[in-house]
Protein backbone atom coordinates (compact mmCIF):
# COMPACT_ATOMS: atom_id res chain seq x y z
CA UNK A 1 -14.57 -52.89 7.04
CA UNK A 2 -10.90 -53.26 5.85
CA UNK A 3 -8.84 -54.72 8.61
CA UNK A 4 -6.11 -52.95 10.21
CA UNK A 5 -6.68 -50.14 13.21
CA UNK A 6 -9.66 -49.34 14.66
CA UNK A 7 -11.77 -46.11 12.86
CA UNK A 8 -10.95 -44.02 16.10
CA UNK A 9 -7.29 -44.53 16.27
CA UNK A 10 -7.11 -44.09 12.56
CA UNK A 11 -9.11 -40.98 12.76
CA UNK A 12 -6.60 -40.09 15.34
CA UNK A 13 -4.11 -40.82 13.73
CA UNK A 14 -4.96 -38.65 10.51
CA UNK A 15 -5.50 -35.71 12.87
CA UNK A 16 -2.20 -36.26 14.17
CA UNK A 17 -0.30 -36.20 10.85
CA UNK A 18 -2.41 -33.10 9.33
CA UNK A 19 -1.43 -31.34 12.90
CA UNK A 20 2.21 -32.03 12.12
CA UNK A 21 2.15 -30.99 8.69
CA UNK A 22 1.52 -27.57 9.17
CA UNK A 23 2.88 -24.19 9.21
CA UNK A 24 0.88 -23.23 12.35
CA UNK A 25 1.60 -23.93 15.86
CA UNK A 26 -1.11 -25.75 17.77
CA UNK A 27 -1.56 -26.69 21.38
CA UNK A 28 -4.14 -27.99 23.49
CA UNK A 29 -4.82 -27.84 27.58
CA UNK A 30 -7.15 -30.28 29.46
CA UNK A 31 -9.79 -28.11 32.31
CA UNK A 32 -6.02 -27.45 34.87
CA UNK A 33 -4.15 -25.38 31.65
CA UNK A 34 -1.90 -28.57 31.43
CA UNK A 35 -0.53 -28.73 27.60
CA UNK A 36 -1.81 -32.06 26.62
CA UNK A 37 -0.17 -32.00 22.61
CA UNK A 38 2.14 -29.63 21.56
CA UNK A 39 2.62 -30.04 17.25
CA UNK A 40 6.36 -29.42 15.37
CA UNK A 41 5.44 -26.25 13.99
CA UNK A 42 4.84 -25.34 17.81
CA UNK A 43 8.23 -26.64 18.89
CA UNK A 44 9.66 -24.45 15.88
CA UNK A 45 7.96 -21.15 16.78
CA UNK A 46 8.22 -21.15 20.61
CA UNK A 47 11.51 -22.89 20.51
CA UNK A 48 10.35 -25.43 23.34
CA UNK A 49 10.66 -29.13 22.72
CA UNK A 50 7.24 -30.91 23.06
CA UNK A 51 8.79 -33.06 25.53
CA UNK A 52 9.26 -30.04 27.61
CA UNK A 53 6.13 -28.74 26.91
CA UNK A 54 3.52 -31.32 27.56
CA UNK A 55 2.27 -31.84 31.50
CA UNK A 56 3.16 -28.13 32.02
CA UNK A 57 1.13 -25.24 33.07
CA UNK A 58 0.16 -23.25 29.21
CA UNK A 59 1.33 -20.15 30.76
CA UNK A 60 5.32 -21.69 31.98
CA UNK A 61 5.31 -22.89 28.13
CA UNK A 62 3.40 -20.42 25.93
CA UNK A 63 4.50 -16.98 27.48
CA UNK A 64 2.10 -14.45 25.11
CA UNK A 65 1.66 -10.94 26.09
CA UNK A 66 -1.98 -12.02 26.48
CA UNK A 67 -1.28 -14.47 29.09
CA UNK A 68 -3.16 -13.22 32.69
CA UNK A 69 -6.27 -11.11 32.63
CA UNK A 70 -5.75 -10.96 28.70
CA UNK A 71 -5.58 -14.46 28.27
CA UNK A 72 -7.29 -15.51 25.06
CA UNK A 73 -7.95 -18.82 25.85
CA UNK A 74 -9.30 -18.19 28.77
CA UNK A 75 -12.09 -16.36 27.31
CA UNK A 76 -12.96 -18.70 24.62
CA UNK A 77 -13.40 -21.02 27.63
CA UNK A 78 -15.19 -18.47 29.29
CA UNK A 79 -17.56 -17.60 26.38
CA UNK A 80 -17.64 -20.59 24.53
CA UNK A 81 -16.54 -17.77 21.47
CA UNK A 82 -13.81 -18.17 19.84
CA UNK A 83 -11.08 -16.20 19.47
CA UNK A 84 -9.59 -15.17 15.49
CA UNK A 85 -6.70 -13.54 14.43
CA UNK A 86 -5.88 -12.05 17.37
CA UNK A 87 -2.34 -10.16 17.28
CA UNK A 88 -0.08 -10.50 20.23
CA UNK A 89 3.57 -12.12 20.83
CA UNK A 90 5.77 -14.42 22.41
CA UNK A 91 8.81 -14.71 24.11
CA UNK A 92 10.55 -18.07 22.84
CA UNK A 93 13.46 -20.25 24.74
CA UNK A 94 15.99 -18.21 23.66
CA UNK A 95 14.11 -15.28 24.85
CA UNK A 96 13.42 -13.38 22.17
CA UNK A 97 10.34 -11.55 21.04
CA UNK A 98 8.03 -13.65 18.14
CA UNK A 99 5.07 -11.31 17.01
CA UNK A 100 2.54 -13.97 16.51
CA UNK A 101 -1.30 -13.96 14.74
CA UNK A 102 -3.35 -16.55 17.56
CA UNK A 103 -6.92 -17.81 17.55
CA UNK A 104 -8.59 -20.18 19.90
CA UNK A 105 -11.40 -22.67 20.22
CA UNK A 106 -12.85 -24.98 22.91
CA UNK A 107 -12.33 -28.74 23.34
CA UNK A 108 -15.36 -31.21 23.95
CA UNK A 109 -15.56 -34.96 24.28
CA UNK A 110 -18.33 -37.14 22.35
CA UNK A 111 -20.62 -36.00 24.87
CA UNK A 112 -20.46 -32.32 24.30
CA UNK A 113 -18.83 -32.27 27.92
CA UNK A 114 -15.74 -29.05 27.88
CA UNK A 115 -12.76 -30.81 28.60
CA UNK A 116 -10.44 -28.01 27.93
CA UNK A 117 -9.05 -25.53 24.75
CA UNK A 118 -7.20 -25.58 21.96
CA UNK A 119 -4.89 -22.69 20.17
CA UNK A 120 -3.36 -22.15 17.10
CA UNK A 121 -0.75 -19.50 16.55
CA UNK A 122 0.97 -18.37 13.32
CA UNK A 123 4.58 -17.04 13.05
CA UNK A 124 4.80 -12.90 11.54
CA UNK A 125 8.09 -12.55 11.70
CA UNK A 126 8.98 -11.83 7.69
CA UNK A 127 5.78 -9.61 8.12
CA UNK A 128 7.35 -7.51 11.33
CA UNK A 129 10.87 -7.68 9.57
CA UNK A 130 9.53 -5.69 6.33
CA UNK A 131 7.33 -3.33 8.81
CA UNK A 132 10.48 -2.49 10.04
CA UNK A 133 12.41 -2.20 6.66
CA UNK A 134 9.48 0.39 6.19
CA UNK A 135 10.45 2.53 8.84
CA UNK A 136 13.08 4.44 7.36
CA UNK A 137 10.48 5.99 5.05
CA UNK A 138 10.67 9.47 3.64
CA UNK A 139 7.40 11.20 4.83
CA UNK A 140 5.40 14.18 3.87
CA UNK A 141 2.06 15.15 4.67
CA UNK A 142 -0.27 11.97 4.18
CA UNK A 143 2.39 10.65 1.79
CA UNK A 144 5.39 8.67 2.94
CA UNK A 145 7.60 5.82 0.30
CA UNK A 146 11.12 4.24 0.48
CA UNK A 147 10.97 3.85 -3.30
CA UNK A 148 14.39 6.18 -4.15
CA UNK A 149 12.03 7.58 -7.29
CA UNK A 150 9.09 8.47 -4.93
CA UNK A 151 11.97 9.94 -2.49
CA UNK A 152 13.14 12.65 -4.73
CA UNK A 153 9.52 13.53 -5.47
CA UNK A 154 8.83 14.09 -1.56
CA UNK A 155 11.69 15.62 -1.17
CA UNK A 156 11.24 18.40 -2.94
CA UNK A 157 7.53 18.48 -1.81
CA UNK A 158 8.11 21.31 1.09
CA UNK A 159 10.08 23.58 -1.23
CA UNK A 160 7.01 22.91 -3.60
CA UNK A 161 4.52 23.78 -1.23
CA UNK A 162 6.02 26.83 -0.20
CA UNK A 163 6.13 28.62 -3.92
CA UNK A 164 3.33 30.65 -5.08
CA UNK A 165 4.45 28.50 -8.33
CA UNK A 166 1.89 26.70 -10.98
CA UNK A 167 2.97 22.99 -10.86
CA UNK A 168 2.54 20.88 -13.29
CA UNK A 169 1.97 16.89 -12.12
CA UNK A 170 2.66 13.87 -14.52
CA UNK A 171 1.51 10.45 -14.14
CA UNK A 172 0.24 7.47 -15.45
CA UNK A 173 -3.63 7.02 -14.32
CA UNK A 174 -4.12 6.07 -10.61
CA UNK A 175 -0.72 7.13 -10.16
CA UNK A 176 -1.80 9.41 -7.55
CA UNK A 177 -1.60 12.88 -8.63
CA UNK A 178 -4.49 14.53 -6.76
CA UNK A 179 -3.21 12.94 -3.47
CA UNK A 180 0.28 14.81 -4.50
CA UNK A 181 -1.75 17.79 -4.92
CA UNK A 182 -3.64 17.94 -2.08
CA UNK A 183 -0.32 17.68 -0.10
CA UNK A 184 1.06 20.36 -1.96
CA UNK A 185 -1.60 22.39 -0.60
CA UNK A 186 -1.83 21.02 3.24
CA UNK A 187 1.66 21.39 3.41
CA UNK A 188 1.69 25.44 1.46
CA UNK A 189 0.61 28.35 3.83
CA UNK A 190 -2.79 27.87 1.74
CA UNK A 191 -3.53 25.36 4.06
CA UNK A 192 -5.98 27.37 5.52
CA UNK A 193 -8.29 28.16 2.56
CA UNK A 194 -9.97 25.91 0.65
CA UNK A 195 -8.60 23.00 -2.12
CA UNK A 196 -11.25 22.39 -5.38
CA UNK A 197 -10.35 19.43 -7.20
CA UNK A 198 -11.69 19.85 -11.22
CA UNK A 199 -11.43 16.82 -13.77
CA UNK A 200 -11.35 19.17 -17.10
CA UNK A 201 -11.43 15.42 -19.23
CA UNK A 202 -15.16 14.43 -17.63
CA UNK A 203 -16.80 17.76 -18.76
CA UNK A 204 -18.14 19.06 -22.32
CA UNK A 205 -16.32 22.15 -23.44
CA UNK A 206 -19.71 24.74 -22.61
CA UNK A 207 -20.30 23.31 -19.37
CA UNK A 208 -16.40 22.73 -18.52
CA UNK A 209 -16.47 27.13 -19.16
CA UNK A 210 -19.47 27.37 -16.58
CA UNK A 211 -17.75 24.83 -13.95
CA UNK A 212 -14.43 26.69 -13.92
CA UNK A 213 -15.65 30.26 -14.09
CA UNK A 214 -18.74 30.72 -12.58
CA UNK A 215 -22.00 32.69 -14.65
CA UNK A 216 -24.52 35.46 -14.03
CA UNK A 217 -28.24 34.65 -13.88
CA UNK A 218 -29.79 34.93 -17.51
CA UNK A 219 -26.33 34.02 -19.20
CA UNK A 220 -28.55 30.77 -20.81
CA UNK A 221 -31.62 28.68 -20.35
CA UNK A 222 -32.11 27.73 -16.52
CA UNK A 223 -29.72 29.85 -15.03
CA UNK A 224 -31.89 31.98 -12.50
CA UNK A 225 -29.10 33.06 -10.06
CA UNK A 226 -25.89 33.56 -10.15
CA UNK A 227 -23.63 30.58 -9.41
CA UNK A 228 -19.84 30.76 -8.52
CA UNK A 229 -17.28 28.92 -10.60
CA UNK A 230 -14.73 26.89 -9.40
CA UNK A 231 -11.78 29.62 -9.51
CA UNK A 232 -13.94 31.99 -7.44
CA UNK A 233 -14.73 29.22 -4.70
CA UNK A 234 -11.00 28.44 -4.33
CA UNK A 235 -9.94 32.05 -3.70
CA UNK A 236 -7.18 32.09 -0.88
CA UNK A 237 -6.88 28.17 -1.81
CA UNK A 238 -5.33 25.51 -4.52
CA UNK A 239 -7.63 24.96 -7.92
CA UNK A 240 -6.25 21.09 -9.03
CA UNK A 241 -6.97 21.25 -12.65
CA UNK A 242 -6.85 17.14 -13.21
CA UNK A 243 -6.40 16.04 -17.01
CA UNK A 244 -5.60 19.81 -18.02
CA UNK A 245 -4.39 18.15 -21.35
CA UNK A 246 -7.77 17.21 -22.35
CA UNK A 247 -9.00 20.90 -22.62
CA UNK A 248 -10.73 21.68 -25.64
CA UNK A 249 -8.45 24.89 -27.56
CA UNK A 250 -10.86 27.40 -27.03
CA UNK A 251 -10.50 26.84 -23.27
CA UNK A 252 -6.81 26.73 -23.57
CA UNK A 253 -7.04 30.28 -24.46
CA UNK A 254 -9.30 31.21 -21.61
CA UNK A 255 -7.61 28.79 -19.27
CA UNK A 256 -4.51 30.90 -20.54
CA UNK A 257 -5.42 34.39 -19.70
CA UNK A 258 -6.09 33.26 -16.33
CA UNK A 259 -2.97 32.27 -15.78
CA UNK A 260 -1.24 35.68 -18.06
CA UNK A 261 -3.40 38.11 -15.72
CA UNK A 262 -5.04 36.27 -12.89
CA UNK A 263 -8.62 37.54 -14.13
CA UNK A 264 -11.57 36.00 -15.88
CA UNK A 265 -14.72 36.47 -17.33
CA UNK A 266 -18.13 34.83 -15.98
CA UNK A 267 -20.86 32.99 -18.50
CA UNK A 268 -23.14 36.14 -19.15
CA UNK A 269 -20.91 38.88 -17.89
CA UNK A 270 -19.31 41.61 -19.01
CA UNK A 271 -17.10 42.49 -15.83
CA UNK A 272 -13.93 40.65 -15.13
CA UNK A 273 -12.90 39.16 -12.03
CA UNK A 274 -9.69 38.12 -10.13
CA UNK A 275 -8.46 35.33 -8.56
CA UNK A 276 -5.57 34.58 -6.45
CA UNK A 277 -5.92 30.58 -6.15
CA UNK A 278 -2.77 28.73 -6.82
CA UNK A 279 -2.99 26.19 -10.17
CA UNK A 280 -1.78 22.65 -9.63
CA UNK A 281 -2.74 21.11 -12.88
CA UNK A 282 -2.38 17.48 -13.56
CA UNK A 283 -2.26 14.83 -17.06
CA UNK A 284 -1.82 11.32 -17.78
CA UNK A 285 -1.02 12.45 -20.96
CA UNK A 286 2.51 13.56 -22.73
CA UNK A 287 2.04 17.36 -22.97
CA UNK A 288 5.39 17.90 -24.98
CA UNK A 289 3.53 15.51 -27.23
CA UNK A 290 0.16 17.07 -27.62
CA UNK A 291 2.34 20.29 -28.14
CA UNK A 292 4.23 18.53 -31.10
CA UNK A 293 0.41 17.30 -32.23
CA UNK A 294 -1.14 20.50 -32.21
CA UNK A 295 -3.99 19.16 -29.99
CA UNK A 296 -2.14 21.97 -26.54
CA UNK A 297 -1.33 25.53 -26.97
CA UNK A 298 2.50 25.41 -26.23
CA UNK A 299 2.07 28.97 -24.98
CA UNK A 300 -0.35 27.37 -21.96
CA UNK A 301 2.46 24.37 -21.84
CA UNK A 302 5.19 26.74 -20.73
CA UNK A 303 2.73 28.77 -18.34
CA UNK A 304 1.51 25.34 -16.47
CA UNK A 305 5.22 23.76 -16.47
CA UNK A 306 7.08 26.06 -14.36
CA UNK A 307 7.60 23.35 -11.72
CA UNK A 308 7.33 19.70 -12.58
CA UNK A 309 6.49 16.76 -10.67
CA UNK A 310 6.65 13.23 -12.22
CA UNK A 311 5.30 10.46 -10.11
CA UNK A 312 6.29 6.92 -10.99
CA UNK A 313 3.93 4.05 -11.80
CA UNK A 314 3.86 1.56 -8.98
CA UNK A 315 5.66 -0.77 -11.72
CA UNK A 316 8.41 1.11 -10.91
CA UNK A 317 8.06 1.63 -7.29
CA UNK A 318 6.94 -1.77 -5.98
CA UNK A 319 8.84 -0.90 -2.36
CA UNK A 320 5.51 0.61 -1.21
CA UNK A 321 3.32 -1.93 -2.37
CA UNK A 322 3.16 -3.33 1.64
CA UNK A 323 2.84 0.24 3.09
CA UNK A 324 0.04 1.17 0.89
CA UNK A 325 -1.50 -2.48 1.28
CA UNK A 326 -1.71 -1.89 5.14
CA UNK A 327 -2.38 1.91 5.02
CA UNK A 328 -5.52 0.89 2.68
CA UNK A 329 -6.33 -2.16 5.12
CA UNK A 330 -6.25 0.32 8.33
CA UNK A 331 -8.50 2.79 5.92
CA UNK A 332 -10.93 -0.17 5.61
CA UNK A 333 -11.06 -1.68 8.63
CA UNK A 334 -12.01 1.67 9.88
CA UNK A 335 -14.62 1.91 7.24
CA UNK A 336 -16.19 -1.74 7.77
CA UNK A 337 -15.83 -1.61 11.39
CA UNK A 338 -13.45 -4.91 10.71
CA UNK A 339 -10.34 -6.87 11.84
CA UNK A 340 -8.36 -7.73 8.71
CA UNK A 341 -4.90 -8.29 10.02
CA UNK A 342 -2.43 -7.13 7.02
CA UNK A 343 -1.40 -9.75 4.21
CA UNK A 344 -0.50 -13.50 4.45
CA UNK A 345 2.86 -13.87 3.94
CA UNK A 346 2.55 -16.23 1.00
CA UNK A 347 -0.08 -13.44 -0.48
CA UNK A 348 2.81 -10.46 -0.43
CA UNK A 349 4.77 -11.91 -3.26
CA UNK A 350 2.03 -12.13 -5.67
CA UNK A 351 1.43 -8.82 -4.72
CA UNK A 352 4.85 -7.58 -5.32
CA UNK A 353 5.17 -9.66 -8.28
CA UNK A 354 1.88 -8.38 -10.20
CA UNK A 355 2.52 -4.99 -13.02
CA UNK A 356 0.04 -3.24 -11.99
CA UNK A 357 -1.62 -1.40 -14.86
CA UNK A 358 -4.07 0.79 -12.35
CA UNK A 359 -1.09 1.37 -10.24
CA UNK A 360 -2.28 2.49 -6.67
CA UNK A 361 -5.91 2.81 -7.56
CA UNK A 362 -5.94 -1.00 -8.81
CA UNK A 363 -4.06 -2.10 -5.91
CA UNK A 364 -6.63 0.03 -3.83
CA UNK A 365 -9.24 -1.67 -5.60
CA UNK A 366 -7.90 -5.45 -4.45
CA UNK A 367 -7.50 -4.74 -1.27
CA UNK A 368 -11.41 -3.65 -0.77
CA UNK A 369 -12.31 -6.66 -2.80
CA UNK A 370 -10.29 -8.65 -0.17
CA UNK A 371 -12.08 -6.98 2.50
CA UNK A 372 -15.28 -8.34 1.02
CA UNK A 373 -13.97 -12.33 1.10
CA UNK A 374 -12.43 -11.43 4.54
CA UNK A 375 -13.87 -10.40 7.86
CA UNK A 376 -11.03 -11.07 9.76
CA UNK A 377 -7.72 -12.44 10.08
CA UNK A 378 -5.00 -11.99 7.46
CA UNK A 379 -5.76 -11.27 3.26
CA UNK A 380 -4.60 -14.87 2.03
CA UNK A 381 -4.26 -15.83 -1.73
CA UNK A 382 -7.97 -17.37 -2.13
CA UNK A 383 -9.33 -13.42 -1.39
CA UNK A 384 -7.04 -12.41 -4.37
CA UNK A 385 -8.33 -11.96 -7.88
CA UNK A 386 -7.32 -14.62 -10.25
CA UNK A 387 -5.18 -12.31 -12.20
CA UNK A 388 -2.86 -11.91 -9.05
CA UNK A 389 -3.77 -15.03 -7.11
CA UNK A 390 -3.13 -17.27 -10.19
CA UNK A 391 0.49 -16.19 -10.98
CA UNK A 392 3.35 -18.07 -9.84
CA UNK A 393 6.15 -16.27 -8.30
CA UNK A 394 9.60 -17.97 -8.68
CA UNK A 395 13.51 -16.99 -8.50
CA UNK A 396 15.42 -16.34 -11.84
CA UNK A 397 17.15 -19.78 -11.78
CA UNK A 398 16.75 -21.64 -8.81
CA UNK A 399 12.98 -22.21 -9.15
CA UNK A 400 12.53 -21.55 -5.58
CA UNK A 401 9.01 -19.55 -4.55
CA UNK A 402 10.41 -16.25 -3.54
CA UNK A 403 9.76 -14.56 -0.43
CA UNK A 404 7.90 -10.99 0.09
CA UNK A 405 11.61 -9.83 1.43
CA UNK A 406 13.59 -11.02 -1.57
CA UNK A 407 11.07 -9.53 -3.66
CA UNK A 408 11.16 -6.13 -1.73
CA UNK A 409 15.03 -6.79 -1.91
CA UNK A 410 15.23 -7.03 -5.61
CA UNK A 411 12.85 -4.29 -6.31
CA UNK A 412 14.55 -1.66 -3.90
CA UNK A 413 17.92 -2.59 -5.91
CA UNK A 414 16.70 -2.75 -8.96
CA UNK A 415 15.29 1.09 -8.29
CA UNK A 416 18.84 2.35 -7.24
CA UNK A 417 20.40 0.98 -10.08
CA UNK A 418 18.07 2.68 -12.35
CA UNK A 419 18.55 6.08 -10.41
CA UNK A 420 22.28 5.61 -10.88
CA UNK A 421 22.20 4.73 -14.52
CA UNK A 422 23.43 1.53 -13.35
CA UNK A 423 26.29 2.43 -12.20
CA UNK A 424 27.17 -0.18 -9.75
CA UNK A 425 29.31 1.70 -7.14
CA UNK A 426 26.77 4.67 -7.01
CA UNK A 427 23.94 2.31 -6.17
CA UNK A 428 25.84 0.69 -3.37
CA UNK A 429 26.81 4.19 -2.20
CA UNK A 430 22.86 5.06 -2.43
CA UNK A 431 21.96 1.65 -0.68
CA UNK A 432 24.43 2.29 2.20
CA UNK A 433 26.34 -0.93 1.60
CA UNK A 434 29.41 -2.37 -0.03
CA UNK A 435 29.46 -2.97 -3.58
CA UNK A 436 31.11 -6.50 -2.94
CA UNK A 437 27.55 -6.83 -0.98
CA UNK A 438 25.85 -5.16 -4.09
CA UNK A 439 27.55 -7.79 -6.49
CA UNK A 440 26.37 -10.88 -4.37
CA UNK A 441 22.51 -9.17 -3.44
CA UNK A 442 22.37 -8.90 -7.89
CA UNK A 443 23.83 -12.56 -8.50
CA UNK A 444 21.37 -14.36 -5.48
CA UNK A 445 18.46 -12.15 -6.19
CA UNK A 446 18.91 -12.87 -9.82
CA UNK A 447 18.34 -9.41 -11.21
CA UNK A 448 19.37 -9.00 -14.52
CA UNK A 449 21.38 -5.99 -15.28
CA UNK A 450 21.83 -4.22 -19.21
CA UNK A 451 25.10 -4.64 -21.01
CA UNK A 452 26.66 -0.83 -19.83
CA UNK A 453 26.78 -0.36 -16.28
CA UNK A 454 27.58 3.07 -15.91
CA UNK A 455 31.08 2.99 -14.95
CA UNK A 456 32.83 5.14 -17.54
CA UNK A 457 30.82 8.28 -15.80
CA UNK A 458 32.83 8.14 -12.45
CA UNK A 459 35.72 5.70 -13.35
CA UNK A 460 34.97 3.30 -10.89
């Protein structure tokens, strides 16, 4: 055995220095809830100098709003069970309130004897402080964003809703169009009737006919009864005609007389029939385009574009990226009867930093394969895929790892720039601060801006 201190009060000693070297508090209490070690990360977080701390009652130190009947710690030493992840806060020295992740775990000596507990306790601030940079969201329906592109889409939402109008939605795929749809109609005085969702793309031409227009028994081989099409079930309703651009021309011209004179024919039949369903149509295609290519009728192109909606790939609206993280994580901890407690905050940033090509349906797609590396506490970077957990996130020039807020920062300025064809003063305006303020946000944040900046338009 090398010389030097004895194995226990080295092993001591390591535990010691790991304790101090991390981010999250820890204390411990012998069986009389006196604090008998009290780490630097605790000190930090609570504000209360360890000196202060140790020899005193947990509850004149730590002061949780779980401390009494709620005490976590006192159930684990209860139990025996610990406690994980458990969301509370604390009221530091200075007295204000620290929203705080906590978990427990008992204390034994070499005999298995329970001499008291310990708890760790991680800080949420940043997390709280974008929660509440979230609140001034623009809402409607199921939908709500504080990206200023998604904004002017909402807004305009409730006029939408309220026309007897065909609307035409654009988006990349996963963009979200049938959500956009299906608020159209909650929010419409259809409401009450029903909403039948078609993807025209996923179906052959002769069956795509049957689907959307119903046919009469006899019209071909197996069909014994008559069956309904889609238009008839969503009479009184919305009919969401996803990836209308993919519609073979000799359903355009069918799909077109529908829309001329509100009637159709079944499979088989030689009597028309009405319908008064409402079209919101949908592509992830360029229409204009397809026009120009002679693969859509630019008759049916002016008929489905009366009022447009273009929703912009997350790419472009990476604001949301922690409301629709934690509105999917609510989703599936309802699902999976779970306790997943948001995202770590040195997991947001990759998140924010990542293009997302699927746009919400990838990022939908992480967050349930999180779900399935973690039962419970937060989504940290090891229950990220490699493609988003193996980037490195850094500032412009200072090299620094950047925070979830700067990133949020950047993004939410970069976005009123763009609105304002980068014209500086209009952004600030749109921002609600000074432009001296917008000058130093671009220069710290490092955000690179084109050569024109839009100032010839107002003469700022």
């Amino acid at each position: 055995m090398a010389p030097g201190k004895p194995d226990g009060d080295r092993t001591a000693s390591t535990t010691e220095a790991i304790l101090e070297s991390i981010s999250d508090g820890v204390f411990t209490v012998d069986a009389g809830w006196r604090v008998t070690s009290f780490n630097r990360a605790a000190e930090k977080i609570t504000g209360v100098r360890r000196a202060d701390a140790v020899g005193r009652r947990c509850s004149d130190v730590f002061r949780s709003s779980l401390c009494g009947r709620e005490c976590a710690l006192g159930k684990t030493l209860k139990t025996g069970k610990p406690v994980i992840s458990r969301s509370a806060y604390i009221i530091n020295a200075a007295g204000d309130r620290i929203p705080i992740s906590l978990s427990t775990a008992v204390l034994r000596d070499a005999s298995g004897r329970v001499i008291g507990g310990a708890e760790t306790f991680r800080d949420l601030s940043e997390i709280e402080a974008l929660r509440r940079e979230l609140e001034g969201n623009v809402h409607v329906g199921d939908l709500s964003s504080r990206s200023p592109l998604m904004r002017r889409v909402l807004e305009v939402l409730p006029a939408v809703a309220a026309s007897p109008s065909t609307v035409l939605i654009l988006g990349e795929t996963g963009t979200g169009k049938e959500v956009v749809a299906r608020t159209i109609h909650s929010q419409s005085s259809r409401s009450g009737g029903p909403f039948v969702a078609v993807n025209c793309g996923a179906l052959p031409e002769t069956l795509l006919e049957s689907e959307l227009f119903g046919y009469r028994a006899g019209a071909f081989t197996g069909a014994a009864k008559d069956r309904p099409g889609r238009f008839a079930l969503a009479r009184g309703g919305t009919i969401f005609l996803d990836e209308i651009a993919e519609i073979p021309p000799a359903m355009q011209v069918k799909l077109l007389r529908v829309l001329q004179e509100r009637t159709y024919e079944p499979l088989g039949s030689s009597r028309e029939e009405s319908t008064d369903a409402r079209i919101v149509a949908a592509t992830n295609l360029d229409p204009a385009e397809q026009v120009r290519r002679g693969l859509f009728r630019e008759d049916l192109y002016y008929r489905i574009n009366v009022v447009r909606i273009e929703l912009p790939p997350l790419r472009r609206r990476k604001e949301d990226i922690p409301l629709l993280a934690m509105d999917f994580i609510r989703r599936f901890n309802r699902l999976q009867g779970k306790e997943v407690a948001g995202i770590a905050p040195d997991s947001l940033p990759l998140l924010m930093a990542h293009d997302w090509p699927g746009n919400i349906r990838e990022l939908e797609n992480v967050i349930e394969r999180a779900f399935i590396l973690c039962s419970e506490g937060p989504i940290e970077r090891r229950h990220l895929p490699e493609e988003i957990a193996g980037g490195e996130v850094r500032a412009g020039s200072g090299g620094r790892m950047r925070s979830a807020h700067d990133i949020l920062e950047a993004q939410t300025i970069r976005s009123a720039l763009e609105q304002a064809g980068f014209n500086r003063l209009r952004a600030a305006r749109e921002l609600g601060i000074h432009k001296t303020t917008l000058f130093r946000k671009i220069k710290k944040l490092g955000i690179v801006l084109p050569d024109r900046d839009g100032r010839t338009r107002d003469g700022d």
